[in-house]
N, C-alpha and C. Protein backbone atom coordinates (compact mmCIF):
# COMPACT_ATOMS: atom_id res chain seq x y z
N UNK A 1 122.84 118.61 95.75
CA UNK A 1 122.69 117.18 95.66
C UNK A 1 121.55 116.86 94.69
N UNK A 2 121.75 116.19 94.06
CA UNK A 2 121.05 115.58 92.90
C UNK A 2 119.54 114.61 93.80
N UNK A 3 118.42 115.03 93.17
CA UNK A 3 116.98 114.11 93.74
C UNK A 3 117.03 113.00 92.40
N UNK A 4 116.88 111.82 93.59
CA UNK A 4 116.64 110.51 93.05
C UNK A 4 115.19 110.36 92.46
N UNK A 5 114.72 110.20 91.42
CA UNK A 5 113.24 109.62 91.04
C UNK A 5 113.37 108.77 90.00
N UNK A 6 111.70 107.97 90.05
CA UNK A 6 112.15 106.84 89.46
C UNK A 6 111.40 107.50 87.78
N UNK A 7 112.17 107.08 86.65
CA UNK A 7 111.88 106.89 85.46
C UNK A 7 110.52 106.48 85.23
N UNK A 8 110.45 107.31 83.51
CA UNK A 8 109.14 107.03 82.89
C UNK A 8 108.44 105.45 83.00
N UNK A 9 109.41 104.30 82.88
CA UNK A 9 109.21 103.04 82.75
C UNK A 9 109.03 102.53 83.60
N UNK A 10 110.17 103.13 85.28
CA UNK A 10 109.98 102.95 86.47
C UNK A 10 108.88 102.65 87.08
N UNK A 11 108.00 104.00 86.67
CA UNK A 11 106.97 104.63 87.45
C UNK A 11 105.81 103.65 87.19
N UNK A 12 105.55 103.25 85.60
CA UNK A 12 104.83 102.08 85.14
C UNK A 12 104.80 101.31 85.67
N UNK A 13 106.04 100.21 85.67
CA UNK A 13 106.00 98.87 86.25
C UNK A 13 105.79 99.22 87.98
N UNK A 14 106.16 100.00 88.50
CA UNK A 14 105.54 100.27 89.83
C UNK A 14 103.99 100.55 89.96
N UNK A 15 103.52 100.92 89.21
CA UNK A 15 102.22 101.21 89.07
C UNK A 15 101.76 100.02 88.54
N UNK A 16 102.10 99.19 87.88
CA UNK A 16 101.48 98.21 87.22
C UNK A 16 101.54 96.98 88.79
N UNK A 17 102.54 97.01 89.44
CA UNK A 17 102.94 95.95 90.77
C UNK A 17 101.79 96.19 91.59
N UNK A 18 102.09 97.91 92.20
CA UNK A 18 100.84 98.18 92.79
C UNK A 18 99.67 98.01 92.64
N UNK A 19 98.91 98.06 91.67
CA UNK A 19 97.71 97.66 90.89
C UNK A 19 97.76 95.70 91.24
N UNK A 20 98.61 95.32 90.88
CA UNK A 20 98.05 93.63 90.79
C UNK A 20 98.35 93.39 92.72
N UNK A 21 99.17 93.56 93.07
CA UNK A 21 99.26 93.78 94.76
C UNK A 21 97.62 94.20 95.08
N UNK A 22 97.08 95.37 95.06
CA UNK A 22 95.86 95.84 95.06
C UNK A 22 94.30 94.80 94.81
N UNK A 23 94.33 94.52 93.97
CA UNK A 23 94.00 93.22 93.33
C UNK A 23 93.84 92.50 93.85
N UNK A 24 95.07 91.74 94.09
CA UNK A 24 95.17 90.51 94.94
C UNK A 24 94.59 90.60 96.83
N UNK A 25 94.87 91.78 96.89
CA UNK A 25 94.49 92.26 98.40
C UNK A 25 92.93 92.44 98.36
N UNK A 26 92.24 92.75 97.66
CA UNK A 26 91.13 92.46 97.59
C UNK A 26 89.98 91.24 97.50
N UNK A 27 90.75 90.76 96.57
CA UNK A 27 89.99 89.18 96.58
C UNK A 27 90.18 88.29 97.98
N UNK A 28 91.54 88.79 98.35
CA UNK A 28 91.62 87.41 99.25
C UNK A 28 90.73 88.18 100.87
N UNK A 29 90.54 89.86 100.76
CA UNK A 29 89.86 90.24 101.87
C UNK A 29 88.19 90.19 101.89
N UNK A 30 87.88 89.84 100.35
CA UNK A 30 86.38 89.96 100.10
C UNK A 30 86.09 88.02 100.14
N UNK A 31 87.25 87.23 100.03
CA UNK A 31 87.20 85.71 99.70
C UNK A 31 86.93 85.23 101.33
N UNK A 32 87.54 85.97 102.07
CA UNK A 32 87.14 85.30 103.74
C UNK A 32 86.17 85.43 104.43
N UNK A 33 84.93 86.56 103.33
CA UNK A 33 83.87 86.50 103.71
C UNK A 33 83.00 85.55 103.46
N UNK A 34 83.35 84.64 102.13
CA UNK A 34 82.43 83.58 101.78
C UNK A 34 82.98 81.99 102.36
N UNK A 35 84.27 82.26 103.22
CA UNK A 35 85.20 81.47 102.88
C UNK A 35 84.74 80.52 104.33
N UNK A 36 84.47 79.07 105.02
CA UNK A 36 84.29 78.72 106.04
C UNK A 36 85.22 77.22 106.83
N UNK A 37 85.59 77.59 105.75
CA UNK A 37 87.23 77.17 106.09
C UNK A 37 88.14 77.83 106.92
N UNK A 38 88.64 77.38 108.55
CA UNK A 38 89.26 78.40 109.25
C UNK A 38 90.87 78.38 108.79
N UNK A 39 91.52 77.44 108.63
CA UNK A 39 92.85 77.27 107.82
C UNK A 39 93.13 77.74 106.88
N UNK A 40 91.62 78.18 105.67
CA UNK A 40 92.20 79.04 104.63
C UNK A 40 92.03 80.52 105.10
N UNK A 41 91.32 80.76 105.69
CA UNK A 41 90.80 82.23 106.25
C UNK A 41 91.68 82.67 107.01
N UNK A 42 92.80 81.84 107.78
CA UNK A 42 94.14 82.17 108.04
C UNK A 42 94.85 82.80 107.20
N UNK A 43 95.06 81.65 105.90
CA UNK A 43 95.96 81.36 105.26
C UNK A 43 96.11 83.40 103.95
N UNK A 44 94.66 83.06 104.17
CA UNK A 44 94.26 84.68 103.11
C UNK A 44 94.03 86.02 104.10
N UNK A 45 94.02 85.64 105.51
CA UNK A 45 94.49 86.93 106.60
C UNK A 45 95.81 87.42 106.66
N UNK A 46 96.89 86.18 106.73
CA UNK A 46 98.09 86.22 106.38
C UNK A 46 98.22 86.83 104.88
N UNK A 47 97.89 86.38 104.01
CA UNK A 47 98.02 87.01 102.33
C UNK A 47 97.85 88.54 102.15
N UNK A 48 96.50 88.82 103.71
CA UNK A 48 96.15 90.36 103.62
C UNK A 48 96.96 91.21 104.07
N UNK A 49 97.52 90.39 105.35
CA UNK A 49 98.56 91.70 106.04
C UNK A 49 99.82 91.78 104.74
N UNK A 50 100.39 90.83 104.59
CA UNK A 50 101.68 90.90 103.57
C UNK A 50 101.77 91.70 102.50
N UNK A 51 100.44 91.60 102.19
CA UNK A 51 99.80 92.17 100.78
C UNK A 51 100.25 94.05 101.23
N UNK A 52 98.90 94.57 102.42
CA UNK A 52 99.70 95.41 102.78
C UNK A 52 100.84 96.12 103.20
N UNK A 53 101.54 95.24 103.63
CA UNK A 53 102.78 95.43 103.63
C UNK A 53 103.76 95.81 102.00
N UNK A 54 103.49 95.09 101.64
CA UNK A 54 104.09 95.37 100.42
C UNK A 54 103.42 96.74 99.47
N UNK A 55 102.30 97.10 99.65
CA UNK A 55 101.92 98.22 98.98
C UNK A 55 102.20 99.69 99.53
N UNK A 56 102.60 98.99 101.10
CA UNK A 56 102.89 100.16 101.91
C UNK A 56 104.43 100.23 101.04
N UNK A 57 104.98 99.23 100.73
CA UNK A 57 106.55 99.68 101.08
C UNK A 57 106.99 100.15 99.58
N UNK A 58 105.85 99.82 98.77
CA UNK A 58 105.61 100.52 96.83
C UNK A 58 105.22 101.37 96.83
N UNK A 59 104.68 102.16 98.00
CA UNK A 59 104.17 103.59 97.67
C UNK A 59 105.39 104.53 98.00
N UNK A 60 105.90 104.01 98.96
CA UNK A 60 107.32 104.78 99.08
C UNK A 60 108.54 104.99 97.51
N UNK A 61 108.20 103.77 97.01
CA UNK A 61 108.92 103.83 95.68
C UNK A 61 108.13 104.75 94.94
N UNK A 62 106.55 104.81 94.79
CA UNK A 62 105.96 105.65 93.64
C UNK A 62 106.14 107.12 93.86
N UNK A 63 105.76 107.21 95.29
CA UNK A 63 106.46 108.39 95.46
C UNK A 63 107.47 109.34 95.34
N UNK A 64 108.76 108.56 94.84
CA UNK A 64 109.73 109.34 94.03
C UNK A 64 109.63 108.97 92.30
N UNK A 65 108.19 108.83 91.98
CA UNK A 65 108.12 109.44 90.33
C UNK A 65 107.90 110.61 89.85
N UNK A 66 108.61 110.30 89.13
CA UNK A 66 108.43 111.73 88.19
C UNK A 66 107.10 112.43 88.11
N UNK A 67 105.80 111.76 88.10
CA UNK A 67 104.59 112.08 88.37
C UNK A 67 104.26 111.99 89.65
N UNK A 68 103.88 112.82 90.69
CA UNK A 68 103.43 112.72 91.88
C UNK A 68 101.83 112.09 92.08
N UNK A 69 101.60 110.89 91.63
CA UNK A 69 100.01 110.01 92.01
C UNK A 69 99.71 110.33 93.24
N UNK A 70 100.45 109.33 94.27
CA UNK A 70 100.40 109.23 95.46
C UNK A 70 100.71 110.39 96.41
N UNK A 71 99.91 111.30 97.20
CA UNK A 71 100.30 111.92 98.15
C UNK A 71 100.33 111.64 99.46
C-alpha cells in the first residue's frame, strides 16, 4: 500500500498556517493579561482554546510531510 504524504508545497503552506495559528495563539494568550475587560477575556479564552484546537489538528497534517519537523 502506497504512504500518503503531503508535498513540497503542501508541507509549506501547512507550515506557513501553523506559524500564523501560533501567532495568533499567542497574542490573544499574552492580550488577557493586560486585558480588564471580562467579555473580551472571554471572547480571546475562546480564540485560545480554538486556536489550539486547530494546531492540534495541523500537526496531524504536518506530520505526514515529506520532512519529519514535528515529532
Amino acid at each position: 500500500m502506497e504512504k500518503k504524504s503531503l508535498g513540497n508545497h503542501e508541507t509549506m503552506e501547512t507550515h506557513e498556517v501553523l506559524n500564523l495559528k501560533t501567532v495568533g495563539l499567542l497574542k490573544s494568550k499574552l492580550m488577557q493579561g493586560i486585558c480588564f475587560d471580562n467579555d473580551l477575556k472571554a471572547l480571546m479564552e475562546k480564540n485560545v482554546q480554538q486556536s489550539m484546537a486547530a494546531i492540534n489538528e495541523l500537526r496531524k497534517f504536518y506530520k505526514g510531510a515529506g520532512t519529519n519537523y514535528i515529532k
